[in-house]
PDB file of N, CA and C in Angstrom:
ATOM      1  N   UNK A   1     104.293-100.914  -3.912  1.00  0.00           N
ATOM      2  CA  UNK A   1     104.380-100.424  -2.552  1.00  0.00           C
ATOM      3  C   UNK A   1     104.392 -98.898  -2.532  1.00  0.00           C
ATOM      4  N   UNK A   2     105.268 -98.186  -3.324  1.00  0.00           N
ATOM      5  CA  UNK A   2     104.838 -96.198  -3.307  1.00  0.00           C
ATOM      6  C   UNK A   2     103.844 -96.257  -3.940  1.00  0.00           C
ATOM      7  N   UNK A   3     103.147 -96.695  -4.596  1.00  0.00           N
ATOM      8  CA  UNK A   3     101.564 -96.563  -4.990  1.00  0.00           C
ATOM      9  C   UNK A   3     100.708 -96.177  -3.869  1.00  0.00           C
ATOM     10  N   UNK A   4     101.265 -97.208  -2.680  1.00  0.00           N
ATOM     11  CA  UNK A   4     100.093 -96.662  -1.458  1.00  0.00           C
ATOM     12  C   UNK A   4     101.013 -96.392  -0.724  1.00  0.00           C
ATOM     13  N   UNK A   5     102.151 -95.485  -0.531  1.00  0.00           N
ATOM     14  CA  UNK A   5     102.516 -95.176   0.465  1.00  0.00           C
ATOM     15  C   UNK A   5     102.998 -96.002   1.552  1.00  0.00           C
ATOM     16  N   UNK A   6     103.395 -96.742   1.217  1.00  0.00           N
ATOM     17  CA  UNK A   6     102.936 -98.024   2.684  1.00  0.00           C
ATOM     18  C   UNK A   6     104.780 -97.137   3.261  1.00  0.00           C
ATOM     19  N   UNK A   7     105.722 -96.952   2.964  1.00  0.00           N
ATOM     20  CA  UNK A   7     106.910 -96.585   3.421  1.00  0.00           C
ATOM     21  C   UNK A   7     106.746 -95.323   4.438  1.00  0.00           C
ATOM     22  N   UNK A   8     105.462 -94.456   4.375  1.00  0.00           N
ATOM     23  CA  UNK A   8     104.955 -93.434   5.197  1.00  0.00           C
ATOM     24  C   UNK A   8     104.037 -94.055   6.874  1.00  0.00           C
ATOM     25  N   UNK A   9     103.809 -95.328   6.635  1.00  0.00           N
ATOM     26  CA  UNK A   9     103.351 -96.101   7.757  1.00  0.00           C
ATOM     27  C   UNK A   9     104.058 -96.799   8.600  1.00  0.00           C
ATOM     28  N   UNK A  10     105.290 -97.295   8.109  1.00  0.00           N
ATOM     29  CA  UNK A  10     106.664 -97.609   8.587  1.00  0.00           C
ATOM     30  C   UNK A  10     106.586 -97.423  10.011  1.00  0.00           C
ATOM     31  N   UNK A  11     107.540 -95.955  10.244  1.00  0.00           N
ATOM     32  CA  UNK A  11     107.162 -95.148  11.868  1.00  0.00           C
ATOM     33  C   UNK A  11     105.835 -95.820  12.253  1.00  0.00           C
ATOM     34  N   UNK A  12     104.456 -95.521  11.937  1.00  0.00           N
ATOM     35  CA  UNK A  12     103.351 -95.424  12.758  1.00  0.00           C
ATOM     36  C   UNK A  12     103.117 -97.252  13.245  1.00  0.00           C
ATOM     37  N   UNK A  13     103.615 -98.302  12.007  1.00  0.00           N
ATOM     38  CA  UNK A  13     103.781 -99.703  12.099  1.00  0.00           C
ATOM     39  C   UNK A  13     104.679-100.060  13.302  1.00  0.00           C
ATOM     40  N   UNK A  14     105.670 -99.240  13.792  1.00  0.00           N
ATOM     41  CA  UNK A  14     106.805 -99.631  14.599  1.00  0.00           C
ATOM     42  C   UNK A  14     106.439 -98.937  16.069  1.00  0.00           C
ATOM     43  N   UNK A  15     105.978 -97.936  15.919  1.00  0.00           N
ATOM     44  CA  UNK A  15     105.905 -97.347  17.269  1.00  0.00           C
ATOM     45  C   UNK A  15     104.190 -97.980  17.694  1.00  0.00           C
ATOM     46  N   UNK A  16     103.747 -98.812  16.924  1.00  0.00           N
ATOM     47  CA  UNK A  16     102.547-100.209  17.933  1.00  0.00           C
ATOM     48  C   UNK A  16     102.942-101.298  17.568  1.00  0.00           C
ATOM     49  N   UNK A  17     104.409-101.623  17.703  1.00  0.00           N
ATOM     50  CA  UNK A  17     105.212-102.539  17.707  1.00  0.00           C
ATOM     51  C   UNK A  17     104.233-103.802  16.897  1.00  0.00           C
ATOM     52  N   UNK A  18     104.173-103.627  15.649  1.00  0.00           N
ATOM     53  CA  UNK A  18     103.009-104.793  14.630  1.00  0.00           C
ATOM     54  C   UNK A  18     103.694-104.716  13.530  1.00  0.00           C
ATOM     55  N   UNK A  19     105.029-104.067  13.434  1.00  0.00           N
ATOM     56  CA  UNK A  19     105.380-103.753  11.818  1.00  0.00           C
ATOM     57  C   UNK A  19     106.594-105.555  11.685  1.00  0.00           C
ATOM     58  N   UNK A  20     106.364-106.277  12.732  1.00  0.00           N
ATOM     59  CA  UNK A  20     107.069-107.650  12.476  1.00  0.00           C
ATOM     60  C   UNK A  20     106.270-108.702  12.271  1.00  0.00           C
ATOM     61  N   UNK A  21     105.205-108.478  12.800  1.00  0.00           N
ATOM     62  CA  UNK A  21     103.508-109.426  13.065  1.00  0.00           C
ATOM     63  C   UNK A  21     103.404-109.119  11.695  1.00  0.00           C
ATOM     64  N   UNK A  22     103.043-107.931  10.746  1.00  0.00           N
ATOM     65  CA  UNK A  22     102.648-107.885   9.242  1.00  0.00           C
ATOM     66  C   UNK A  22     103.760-108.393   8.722  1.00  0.00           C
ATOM     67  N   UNK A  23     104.950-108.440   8.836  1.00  0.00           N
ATOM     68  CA  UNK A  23     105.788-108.682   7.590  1.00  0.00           C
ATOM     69  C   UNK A  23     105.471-110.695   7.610  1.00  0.00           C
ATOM     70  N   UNK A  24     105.827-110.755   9.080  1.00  0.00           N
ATOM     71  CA  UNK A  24     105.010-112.173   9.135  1.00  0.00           C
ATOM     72  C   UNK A  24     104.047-112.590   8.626  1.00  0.00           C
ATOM     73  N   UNK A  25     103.264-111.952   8.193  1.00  0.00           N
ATOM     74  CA  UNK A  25     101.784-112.256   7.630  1.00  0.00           C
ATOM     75  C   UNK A  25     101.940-112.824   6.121  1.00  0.00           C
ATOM     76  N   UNK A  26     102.989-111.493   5.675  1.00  0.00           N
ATOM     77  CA  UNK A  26     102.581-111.017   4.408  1.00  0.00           C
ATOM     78  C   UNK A  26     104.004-112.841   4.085  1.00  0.00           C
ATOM     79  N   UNK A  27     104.807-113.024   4.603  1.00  0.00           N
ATOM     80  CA  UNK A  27     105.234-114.098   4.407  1.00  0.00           C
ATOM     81  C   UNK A  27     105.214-115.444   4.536  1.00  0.00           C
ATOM     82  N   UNK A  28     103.731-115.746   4.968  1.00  0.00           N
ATOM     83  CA  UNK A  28     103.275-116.634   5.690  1.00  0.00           C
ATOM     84  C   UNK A  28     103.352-117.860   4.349  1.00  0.00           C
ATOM     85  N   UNK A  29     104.113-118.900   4.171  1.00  0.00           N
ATOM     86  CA  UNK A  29     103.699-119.965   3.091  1.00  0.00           C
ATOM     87  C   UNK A  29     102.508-120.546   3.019  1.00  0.00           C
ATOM     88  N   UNK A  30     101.582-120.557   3.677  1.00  0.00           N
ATOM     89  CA  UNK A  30      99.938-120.976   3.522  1.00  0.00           C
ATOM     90  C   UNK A  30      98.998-119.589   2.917  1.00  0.00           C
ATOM     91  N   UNK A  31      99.975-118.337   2.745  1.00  0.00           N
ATOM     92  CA  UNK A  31      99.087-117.678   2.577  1.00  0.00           C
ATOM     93  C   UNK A  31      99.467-117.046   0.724  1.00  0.00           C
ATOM     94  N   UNK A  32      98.438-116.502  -0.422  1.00  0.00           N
ATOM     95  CA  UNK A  32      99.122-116.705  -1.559  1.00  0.00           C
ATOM     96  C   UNK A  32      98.196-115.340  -1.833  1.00  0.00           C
ATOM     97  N   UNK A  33      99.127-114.036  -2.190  1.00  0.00           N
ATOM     98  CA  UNK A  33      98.050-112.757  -2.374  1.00  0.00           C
ATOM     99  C   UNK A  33      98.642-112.658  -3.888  1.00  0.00           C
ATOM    100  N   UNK A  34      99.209-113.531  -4.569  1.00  0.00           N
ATOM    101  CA  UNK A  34      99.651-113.500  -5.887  1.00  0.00           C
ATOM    102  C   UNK A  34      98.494-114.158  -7.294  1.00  0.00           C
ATOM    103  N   UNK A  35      99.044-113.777  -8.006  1.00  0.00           N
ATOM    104  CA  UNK A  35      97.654-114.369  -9.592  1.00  0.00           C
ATOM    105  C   UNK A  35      97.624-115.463  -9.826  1.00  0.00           C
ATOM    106  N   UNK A  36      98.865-115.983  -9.415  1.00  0.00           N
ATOM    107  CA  UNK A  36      99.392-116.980  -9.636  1.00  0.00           C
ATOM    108  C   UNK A  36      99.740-118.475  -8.681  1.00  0.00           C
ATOM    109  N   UNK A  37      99.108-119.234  -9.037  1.00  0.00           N
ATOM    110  CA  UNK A  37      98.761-120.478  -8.187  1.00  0.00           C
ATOM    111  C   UNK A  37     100.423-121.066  -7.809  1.00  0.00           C
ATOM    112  N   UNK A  38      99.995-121.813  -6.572  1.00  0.00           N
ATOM    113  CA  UNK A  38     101.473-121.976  -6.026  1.00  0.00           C
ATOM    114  C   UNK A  38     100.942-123.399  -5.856  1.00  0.00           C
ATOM    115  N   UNK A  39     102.416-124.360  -6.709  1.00  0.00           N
ATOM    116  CA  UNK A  39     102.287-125.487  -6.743  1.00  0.00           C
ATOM    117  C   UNK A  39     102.617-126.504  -5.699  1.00  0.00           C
ATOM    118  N   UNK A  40     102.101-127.848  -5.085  1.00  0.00           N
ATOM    119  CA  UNK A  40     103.172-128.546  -4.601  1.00  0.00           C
ATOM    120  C   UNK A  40     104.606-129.444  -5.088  1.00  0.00           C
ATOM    121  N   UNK A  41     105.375-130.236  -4.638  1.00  0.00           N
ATOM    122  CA  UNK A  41     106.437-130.653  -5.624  1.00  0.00           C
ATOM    123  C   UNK A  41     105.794-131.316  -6.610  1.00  0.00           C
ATOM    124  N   UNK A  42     104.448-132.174  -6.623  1.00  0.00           N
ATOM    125  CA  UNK A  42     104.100-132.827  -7.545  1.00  0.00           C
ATOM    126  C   UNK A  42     103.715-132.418  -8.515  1.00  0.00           C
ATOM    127  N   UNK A  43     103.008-130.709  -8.626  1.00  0.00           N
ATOM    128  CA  UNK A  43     103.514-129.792  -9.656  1.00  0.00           C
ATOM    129  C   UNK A  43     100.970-129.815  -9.891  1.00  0.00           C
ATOM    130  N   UNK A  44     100.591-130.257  -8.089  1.00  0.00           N
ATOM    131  CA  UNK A  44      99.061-129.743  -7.870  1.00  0.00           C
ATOM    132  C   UNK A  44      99.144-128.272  -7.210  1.00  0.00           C
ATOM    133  N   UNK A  45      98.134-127.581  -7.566  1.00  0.00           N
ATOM    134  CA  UNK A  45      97.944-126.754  -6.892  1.00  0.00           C
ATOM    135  C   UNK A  45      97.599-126.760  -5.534  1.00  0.00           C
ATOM    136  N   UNK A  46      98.635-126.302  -5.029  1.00  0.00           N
ATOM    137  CA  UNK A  46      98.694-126.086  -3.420  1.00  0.00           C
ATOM    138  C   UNK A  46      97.792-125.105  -2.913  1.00  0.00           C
ATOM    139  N   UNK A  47      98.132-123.659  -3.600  1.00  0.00           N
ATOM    140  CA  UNK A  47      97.113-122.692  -2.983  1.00  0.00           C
ATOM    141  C   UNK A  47      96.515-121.749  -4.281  1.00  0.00           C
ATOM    142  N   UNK A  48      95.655-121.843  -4.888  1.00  0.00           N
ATOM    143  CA  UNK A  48      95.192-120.833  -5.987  1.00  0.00           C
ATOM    144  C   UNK A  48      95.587-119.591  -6.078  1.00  0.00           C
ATOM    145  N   UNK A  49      95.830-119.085  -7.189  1.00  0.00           N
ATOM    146  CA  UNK A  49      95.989-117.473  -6.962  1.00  0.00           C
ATOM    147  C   UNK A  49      94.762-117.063  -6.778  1.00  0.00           C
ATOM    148  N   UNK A  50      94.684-115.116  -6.833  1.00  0.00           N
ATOM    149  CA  UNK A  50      93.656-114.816  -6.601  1.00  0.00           C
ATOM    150  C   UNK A  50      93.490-113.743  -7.779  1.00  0.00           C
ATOM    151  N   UNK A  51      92.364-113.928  -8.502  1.00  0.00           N
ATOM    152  CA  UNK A  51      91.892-113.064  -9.739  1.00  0.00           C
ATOM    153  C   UNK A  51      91.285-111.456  -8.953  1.00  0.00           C
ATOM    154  N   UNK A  52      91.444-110.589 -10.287  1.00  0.00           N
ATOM    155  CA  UNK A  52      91.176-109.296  -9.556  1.00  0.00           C
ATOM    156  C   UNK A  52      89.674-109.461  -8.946  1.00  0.00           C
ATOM    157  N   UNK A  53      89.044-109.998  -8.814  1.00  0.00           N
ATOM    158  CA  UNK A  53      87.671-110.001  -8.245  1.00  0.00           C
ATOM    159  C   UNK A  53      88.001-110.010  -6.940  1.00  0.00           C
ATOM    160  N   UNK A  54      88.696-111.488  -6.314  1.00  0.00           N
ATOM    161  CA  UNK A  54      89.060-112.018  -5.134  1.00  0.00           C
ATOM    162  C   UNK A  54      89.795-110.850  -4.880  1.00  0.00           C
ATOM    163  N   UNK A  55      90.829-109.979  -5.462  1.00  0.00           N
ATOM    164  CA  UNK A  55      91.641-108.946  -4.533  1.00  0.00           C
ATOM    165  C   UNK A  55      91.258-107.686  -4.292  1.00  0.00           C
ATOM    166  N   UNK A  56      89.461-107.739  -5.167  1.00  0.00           N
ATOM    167  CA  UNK A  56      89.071-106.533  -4.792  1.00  0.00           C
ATOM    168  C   UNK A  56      88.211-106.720  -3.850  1.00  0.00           C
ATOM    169  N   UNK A  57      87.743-108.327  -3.126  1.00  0.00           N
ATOM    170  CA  UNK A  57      86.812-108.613  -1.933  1.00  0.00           C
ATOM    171  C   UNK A  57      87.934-108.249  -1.063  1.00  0.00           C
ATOM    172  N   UNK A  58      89.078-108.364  -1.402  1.00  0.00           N
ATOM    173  CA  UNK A  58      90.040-108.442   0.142  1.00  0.00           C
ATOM    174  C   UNK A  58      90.340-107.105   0.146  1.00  0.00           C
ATOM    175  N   UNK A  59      89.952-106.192  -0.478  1.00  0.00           N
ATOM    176  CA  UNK A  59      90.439-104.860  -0.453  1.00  0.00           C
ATOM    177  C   UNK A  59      89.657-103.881   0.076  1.00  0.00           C
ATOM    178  N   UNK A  60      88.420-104.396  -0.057  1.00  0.00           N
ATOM    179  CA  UNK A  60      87.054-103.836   0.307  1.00  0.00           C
ATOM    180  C   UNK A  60      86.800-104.231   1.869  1.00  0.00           C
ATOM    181  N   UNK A  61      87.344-105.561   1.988  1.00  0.00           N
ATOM    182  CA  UNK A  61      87.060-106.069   3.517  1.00  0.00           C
ATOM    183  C   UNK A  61      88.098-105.077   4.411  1.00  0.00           C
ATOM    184  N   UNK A  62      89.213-105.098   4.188  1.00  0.00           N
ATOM    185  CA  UNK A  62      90.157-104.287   4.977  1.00  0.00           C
ATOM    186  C   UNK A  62      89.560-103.084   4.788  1.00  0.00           C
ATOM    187  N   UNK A  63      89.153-101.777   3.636  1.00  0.00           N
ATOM    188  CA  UNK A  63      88.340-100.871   3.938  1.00  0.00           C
ATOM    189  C   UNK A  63      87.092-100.894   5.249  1.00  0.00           C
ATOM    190  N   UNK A  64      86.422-101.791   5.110  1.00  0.00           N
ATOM    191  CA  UNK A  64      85.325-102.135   5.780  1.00  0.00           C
ATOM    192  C   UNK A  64      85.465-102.095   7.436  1.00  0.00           C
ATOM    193  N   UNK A  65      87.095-103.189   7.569  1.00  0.00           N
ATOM    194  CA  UNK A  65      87.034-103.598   8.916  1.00  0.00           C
ATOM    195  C   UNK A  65      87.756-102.216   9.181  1.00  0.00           C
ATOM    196  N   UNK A  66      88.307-101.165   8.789  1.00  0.00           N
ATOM    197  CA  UNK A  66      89.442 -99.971   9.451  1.00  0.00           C
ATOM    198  C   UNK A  66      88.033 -98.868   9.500  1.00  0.00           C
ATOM    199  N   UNK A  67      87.718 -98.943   8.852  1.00  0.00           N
ATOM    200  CA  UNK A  67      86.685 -97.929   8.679  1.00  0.00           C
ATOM    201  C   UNK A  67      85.265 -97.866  10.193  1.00  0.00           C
ATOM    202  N   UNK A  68      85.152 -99.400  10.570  1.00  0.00           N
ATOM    203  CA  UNK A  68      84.549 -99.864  11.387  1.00  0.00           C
ATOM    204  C   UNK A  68      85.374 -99.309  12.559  1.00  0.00           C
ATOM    205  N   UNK A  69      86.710 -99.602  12.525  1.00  0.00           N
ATOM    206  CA  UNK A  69      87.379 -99.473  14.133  1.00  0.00           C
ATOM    207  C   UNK A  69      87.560 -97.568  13.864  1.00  0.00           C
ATOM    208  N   UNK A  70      86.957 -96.844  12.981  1.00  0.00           N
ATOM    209  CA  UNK A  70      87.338 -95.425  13.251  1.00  0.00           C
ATOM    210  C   UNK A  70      85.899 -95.361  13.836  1.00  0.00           C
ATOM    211  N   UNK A  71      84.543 -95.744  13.405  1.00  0.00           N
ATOM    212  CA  UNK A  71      83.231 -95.143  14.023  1.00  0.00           C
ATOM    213  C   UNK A  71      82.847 -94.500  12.595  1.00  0.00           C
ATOM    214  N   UNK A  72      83.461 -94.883  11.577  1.00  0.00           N
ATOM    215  CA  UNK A  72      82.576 -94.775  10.169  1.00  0.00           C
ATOM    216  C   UNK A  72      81.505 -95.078  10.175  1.00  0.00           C
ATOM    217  N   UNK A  73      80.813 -93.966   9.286  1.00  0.00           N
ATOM    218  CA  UNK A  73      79.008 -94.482   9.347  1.00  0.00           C
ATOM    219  C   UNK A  73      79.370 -95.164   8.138  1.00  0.00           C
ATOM    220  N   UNK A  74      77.878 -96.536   8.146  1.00  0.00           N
ATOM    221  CA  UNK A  74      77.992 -97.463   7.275  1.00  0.00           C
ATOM    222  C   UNK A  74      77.950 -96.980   5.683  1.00  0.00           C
ATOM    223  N   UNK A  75      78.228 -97.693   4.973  1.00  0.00           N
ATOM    224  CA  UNK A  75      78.229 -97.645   3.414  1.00  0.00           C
ATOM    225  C   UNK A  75      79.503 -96.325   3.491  1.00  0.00           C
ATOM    226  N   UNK A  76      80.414 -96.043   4.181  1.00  0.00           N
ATOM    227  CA  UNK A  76      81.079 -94.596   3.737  1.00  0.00           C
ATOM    228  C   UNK A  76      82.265 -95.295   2.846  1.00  0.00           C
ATOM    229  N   UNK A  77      82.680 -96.747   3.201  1.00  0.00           N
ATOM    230  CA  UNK A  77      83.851 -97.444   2.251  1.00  0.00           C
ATOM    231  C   UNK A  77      83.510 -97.679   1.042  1.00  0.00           C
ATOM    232  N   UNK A  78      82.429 -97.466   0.976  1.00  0.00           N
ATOM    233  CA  UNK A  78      81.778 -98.503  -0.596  1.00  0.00           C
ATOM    234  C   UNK A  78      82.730 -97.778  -1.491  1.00  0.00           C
ATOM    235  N   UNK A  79      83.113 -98.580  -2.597  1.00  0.00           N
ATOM    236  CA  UNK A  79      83.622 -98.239  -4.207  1.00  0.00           C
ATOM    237  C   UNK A  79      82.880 -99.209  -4.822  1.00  0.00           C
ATOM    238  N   UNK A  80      82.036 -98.506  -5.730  1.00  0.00           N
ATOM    239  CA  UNK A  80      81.506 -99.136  -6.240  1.00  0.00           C
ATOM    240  C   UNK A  80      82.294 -99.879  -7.409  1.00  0.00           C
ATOM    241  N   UNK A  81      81.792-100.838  -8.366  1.00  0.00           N
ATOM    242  CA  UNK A  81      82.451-102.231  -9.330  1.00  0.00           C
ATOM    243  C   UNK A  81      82.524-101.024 -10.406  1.00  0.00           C
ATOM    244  N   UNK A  82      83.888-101.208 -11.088  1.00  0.00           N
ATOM    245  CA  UNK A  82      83.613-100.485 -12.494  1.00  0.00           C
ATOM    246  C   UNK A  82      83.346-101.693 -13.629  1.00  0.00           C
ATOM    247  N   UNK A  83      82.799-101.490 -14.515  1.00  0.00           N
ATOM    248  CA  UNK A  83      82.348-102.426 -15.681  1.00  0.00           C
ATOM    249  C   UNK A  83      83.454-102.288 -17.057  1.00  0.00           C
TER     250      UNK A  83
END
């Protein structure tokens, strides 16, 4: 979390009253942003984790969609894949 700052968004999260809607999100039991697969009691996978590939599509999409609501010209989010 101080990796990105997210404790500097706090204020700006609260004063457009959404900083309870995200924590909701981020705790949602259907939802799994971990490596690691989440089982049911019978000990099946309930929800897969997600490998760094999958967390770099979801990382790129949120670039994509914020970048969109500023009036970014296209391709300005790209990071390209390192090998």
């Amino acid at each position: 979390m101080s990796k990105f700052k997210f404790y500097n968004q706090i204020p700006t999260l609260v004063e457009a009253d959404i900083l309870g809607s995200l924590i909701e999100k981020f705790l949602d039991p259907s939802v799994n942003l971990g490596p690691k697969p989440v089982l049911d009691a019978d000990g099946k996978v309930k929800l897969p984790g997600l490998d760094n590939h999958a967390m770099g599509t979801i990382f790129e999409e949120l670039i994509r969609r914020f970048n969109e609501e500023n009036n970014e010209e296209a391709g300005e989010h790209f990071t390209p894949a390192t090998l």
